[in-house]
N, C-alpha and C. Protein backbone atom coordinates (compact mmCIF):
# COMPACT_ATOMS: atom_id res chain seq x y z
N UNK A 1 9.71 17.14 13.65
CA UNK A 1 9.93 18.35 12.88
C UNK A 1 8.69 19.22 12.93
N UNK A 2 8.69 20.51 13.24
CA UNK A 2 7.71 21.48 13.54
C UNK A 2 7.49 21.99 11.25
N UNK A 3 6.18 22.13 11.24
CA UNK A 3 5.77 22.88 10.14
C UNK A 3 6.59 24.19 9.79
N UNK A 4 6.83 24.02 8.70
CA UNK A 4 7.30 26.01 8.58
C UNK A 4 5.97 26.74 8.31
N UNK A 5 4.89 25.75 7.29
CA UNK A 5 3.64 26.61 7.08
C UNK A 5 2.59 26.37 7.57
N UNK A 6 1.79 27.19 7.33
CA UNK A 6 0.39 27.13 7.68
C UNK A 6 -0.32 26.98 6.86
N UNK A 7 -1.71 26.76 7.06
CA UNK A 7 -3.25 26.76 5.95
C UNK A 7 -2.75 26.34 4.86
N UNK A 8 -3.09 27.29 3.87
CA UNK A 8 -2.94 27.02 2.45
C UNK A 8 -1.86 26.15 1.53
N UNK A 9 -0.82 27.07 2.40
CA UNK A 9 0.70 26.73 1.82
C UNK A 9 1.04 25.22 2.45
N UNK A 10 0.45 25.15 3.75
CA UNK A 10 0.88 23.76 4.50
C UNK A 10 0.65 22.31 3.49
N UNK A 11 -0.95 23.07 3.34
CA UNK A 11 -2.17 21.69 2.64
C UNK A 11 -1.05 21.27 1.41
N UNK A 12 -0.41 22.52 0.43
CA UNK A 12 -0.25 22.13 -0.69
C UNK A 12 1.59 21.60 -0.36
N UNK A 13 2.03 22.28 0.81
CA UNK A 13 3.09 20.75 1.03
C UNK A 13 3.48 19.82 1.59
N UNK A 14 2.24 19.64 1.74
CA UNK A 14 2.07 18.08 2.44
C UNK A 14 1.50 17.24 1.16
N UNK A 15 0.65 18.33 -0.03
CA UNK A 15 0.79 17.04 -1.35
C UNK A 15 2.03 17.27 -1.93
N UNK A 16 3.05 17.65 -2.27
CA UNK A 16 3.86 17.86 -2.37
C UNK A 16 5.16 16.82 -1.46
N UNK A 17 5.17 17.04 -0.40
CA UNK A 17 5.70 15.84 0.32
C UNK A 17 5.20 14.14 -0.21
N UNK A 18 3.90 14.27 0.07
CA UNK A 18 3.25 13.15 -0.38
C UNK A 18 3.61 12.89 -2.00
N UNK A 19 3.40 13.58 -3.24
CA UNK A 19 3.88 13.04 -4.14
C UNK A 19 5.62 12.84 -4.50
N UNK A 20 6.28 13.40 -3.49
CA UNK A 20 7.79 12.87 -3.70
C UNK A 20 7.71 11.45 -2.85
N UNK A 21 7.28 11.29 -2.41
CA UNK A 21 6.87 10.32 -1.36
C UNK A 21 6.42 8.85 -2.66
N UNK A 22 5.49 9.06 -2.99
CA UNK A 22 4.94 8.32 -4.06
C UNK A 22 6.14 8.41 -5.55
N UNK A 23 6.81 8.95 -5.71
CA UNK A 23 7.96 9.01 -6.56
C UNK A 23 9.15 8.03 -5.99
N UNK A 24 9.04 7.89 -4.90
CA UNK A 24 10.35 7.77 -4.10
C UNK A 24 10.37 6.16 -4.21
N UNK A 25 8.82 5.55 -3.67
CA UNK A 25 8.48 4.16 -3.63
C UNK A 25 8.52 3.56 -5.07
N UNK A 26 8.12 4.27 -6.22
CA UNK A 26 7.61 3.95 -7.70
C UNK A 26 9.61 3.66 -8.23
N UNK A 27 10.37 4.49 -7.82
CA UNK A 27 11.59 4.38 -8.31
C UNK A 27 12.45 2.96 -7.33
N UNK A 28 12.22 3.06 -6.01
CA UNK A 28 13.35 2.57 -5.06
C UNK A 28 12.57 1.50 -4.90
N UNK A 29 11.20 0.86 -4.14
CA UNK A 29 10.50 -0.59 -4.20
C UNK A 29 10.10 -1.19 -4.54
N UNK A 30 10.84 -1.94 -5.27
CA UNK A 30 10.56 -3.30 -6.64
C UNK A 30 9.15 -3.67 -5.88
N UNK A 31 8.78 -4.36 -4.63
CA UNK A 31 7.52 -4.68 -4.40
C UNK A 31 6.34 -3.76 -4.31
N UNK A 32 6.66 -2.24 -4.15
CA UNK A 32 5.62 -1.53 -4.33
C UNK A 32 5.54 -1.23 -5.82
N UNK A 33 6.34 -2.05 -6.98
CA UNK A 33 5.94 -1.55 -8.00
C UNK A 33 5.18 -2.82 -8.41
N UNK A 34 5.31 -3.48 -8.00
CA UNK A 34 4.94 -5.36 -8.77
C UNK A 34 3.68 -5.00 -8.18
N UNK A 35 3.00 -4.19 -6.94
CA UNK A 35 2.01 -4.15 -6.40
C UNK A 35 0.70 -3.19 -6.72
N UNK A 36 1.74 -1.88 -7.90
CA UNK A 36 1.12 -1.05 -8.13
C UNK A 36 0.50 -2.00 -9.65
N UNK A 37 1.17 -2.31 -10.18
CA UNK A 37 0.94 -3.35 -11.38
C UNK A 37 -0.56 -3.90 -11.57
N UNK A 38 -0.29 -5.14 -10.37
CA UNK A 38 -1.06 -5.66 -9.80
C UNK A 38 -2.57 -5.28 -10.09
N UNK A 39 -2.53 -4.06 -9.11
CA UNK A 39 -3.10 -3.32 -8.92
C UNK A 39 -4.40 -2.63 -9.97
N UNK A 40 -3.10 -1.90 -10.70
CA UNK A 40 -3.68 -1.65 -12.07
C UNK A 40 -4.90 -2.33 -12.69
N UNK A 41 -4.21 -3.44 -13.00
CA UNK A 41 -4.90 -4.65 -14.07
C UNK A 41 -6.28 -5.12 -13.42
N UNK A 42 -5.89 -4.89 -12.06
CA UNK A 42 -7.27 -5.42 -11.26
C UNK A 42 -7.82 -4.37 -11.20
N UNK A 43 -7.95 -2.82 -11.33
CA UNK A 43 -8.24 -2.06 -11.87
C UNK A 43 -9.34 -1.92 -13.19
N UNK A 44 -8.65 -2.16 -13.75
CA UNK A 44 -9.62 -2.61 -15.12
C UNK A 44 -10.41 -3.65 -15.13
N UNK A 45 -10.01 -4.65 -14.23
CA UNK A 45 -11.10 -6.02 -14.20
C UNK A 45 -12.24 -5.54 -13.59
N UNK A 46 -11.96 -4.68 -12.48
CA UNK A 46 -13.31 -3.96 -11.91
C UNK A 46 -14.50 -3.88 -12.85
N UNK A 47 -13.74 -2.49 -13.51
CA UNK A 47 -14.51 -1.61 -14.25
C UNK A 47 -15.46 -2.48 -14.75
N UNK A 48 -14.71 -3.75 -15.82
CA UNK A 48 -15.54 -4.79 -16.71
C UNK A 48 -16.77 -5.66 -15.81
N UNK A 49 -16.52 -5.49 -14.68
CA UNK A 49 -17.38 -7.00 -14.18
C UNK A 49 -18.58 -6.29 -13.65
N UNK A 50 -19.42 -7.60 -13.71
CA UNK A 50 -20.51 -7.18 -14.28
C UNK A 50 -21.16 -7.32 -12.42
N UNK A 51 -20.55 -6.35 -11.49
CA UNK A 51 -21.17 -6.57 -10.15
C UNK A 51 -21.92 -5.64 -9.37
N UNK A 52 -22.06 -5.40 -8.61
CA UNK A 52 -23.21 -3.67 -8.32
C UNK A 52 -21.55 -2.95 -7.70
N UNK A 53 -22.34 -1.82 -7.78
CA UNK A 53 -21.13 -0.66 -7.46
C UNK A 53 -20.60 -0.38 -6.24
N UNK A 54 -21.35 -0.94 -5.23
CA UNK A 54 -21.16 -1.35 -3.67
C UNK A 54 -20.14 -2.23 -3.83
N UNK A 55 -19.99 -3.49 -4.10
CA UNK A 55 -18.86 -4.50 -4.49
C UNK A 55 -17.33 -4.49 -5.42
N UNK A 56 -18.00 -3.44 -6.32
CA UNK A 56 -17.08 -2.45 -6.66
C UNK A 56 -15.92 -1.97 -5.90
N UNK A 57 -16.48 -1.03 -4.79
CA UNK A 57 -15.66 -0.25 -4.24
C UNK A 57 -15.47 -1.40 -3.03
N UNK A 58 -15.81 -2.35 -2.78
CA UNK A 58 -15.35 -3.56 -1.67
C UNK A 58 -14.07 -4.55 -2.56
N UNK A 59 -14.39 -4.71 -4.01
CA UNK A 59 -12.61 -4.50 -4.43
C UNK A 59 -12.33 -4.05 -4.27
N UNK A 60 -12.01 -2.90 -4.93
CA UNK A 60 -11.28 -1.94 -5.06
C UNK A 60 -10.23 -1.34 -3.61
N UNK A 61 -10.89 -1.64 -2.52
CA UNK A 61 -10.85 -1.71 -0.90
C UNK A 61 -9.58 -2.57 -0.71
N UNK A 62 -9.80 -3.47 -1.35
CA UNK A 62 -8.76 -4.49 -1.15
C UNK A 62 -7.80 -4.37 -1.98
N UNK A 63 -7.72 -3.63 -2.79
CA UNK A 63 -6.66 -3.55 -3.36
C UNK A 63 -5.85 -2.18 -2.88
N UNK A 64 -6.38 -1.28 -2.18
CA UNK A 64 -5.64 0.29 -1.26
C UNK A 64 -5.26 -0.05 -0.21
N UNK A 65 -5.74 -1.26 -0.05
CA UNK A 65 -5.50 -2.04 1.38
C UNK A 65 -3.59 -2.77 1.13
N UNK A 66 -3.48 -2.93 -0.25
CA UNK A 66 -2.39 -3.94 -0.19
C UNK A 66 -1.29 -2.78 -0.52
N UNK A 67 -1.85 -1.52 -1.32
CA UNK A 67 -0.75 -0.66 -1.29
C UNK A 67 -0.26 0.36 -0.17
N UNK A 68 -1.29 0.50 0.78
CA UNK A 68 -1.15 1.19 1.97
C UNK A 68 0.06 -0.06 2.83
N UNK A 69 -0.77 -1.00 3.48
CA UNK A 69 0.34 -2.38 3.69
C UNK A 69 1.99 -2.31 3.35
N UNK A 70 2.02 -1.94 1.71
CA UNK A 70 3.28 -2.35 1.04
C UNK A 70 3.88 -0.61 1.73
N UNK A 71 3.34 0.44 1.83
CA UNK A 71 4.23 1.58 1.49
C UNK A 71 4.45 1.48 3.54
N UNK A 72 3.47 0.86 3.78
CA UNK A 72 3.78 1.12 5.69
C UNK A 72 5.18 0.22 5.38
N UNK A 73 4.91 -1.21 5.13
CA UNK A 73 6.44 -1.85 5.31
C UNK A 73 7.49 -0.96 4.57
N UNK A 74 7.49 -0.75 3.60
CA UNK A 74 8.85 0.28 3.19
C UNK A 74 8.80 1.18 4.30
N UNK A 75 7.87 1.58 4.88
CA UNK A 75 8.38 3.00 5.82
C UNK A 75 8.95 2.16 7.10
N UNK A 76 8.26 1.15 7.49
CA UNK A 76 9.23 0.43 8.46
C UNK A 76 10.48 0.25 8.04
N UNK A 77 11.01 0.00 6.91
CA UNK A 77 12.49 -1.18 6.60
C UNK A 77 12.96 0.11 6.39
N UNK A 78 12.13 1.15 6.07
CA UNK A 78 13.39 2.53 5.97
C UNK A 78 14.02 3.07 7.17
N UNK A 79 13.27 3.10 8.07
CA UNK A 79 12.93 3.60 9.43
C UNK A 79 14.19 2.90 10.28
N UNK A 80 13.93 1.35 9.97
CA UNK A 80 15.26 0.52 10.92
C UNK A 80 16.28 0.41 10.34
N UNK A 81 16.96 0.13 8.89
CA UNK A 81 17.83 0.44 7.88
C UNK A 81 18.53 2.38 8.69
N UNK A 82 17.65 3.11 8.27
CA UNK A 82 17.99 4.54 9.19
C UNK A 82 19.07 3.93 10.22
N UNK A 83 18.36 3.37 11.56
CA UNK A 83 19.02 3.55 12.80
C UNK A 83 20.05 2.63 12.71
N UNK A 84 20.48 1.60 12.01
CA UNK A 84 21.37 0.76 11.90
C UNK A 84 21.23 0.03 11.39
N UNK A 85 22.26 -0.68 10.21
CA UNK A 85 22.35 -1.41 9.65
C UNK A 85 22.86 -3.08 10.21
N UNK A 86 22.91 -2.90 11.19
CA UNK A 86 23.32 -4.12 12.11
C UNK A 86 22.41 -4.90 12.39
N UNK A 87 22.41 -6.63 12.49
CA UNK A 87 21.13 -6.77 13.15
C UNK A 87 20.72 -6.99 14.03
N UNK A 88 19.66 -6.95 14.76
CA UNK A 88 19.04 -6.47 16.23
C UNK A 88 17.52 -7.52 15.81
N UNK A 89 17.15 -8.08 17.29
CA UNK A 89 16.29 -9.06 17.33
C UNK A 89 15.35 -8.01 17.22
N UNK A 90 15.49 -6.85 17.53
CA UNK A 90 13.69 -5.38 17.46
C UNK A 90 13.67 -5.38 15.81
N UNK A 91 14.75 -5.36 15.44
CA UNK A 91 14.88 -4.54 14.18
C UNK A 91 14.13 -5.73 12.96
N UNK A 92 14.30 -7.31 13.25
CA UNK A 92 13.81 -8.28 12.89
C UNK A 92 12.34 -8.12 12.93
N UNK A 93 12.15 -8.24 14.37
CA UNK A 93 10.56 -8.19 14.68
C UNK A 93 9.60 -7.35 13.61
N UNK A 94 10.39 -5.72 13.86
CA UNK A 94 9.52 -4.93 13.03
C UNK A 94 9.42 -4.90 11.86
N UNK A 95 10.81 -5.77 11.19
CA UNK A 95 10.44 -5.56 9.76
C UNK A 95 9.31 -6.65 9.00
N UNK A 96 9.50 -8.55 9.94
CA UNK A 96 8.82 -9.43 9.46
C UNK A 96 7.14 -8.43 10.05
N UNK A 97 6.97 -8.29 11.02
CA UNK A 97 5.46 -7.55 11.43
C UNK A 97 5.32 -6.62 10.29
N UNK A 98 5.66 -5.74 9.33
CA UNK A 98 5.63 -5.37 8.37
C UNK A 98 5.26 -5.96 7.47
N UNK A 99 6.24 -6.91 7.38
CA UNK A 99 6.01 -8.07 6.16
C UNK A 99 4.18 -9.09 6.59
N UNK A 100 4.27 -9.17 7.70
CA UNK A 100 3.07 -9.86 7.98
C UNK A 100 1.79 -9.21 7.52
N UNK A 101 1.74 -7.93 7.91
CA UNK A 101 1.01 -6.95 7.45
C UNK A 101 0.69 -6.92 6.08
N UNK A 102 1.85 -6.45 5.19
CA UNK A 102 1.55 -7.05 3.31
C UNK A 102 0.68 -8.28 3.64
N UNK A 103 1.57 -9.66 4.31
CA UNK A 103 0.68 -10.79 3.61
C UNK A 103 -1.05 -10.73 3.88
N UNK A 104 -1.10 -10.43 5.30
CA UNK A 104 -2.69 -10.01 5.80
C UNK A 104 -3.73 -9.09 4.89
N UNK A 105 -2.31 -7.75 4.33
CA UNK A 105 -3.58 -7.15 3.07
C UNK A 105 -3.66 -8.09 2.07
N UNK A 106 -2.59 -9.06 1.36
CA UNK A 106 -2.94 -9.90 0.33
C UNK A 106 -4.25 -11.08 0.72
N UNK A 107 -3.81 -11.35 2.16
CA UNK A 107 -5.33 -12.30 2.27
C UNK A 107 -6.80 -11.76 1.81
N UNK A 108 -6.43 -10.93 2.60
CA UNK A 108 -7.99 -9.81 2.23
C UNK A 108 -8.56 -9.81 1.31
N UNK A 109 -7.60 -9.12 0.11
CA UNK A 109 -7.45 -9.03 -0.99
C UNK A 109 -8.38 -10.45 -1.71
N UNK A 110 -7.39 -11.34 -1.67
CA UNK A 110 -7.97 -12.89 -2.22
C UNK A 110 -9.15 -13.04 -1.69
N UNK A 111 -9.55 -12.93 -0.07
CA UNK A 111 -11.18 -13.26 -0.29
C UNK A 111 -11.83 -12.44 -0.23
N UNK A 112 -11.42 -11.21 -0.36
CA UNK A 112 -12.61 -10.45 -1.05
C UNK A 112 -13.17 -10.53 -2.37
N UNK A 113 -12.14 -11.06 -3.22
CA UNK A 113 -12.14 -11.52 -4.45
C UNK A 113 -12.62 -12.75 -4.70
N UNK A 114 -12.58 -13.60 -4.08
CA UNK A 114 -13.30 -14.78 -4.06
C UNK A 114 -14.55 -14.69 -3.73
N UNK A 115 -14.59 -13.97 -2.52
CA UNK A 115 -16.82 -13.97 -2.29
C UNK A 115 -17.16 -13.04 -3.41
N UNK A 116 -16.79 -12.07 -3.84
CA UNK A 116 -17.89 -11.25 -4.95
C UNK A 116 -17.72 -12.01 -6.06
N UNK A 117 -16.05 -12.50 -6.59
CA UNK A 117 -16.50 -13.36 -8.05
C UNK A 117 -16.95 -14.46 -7.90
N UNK A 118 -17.11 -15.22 -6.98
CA UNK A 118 -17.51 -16.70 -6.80
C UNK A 118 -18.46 -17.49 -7.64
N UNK A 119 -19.70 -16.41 -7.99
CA UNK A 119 -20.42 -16.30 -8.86
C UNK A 119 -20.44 -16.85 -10.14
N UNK A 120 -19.18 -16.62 -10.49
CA UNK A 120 -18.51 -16.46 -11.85
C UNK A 120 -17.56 -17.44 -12.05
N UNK A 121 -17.26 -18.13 -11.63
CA UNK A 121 -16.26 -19.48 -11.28
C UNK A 121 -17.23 -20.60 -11.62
């Protein structure tokens, strides 16, 4: 699909795209919501712990990591769902490689969380 706008007007609908976009996942993907959750709470654990601000944002990393992950697989399972609802050994592939993807940001996630709190255990 070609742009209708340019510059100004483009920038502001592409956030615009982007927040129906982020509406769309918050209403329709039970796992991008259990993830935004998640998320959250580890959110606030940040803030509290008592680690330098470099490590900080190396959580925090891991946790944009698991919602970027979760919204690519919804855009995959939307994407092949789209072309057919039938199933097809491609259509398999791409959705578990999706799914692999989530689990790989959740690894991350866990040991990134494990080497900075380790400390604290």
């Amino acid at each position: 699909m070609k742009h209708q706008y340019t510059g100004i007007k483009r920038i502001i609908s592409a956030f615009k795209n982007s927040f129906d976009g982020f509406l769309y996942a918050v209403r329709e993907e039970e796992a991008f919501r259990q993830d935004l959750l998640l998320c959250a709470v580890l959110f606030v654990v940040v803030y509290f712990l008592p680690v330098l601000k470099v490590e900080k944002i190396i959580l925090c990393s891991g946790m944009f990591f698991v919602l970027f992950a979760e919204l690519t697989n919804s855009g995959i399972e939307a994407c092949i769902d789209r072309i057919s609802p039938e199933w097809h050994s491609l259509s398999k592939a791409a959705k578990d490689i999706g799914s692999l993807l989530v689990l790989l940001s959740f690894i991350y996630l866990i040991f990134v969380w494990v080497m900075i709190c380790w400390k604290f255990i």
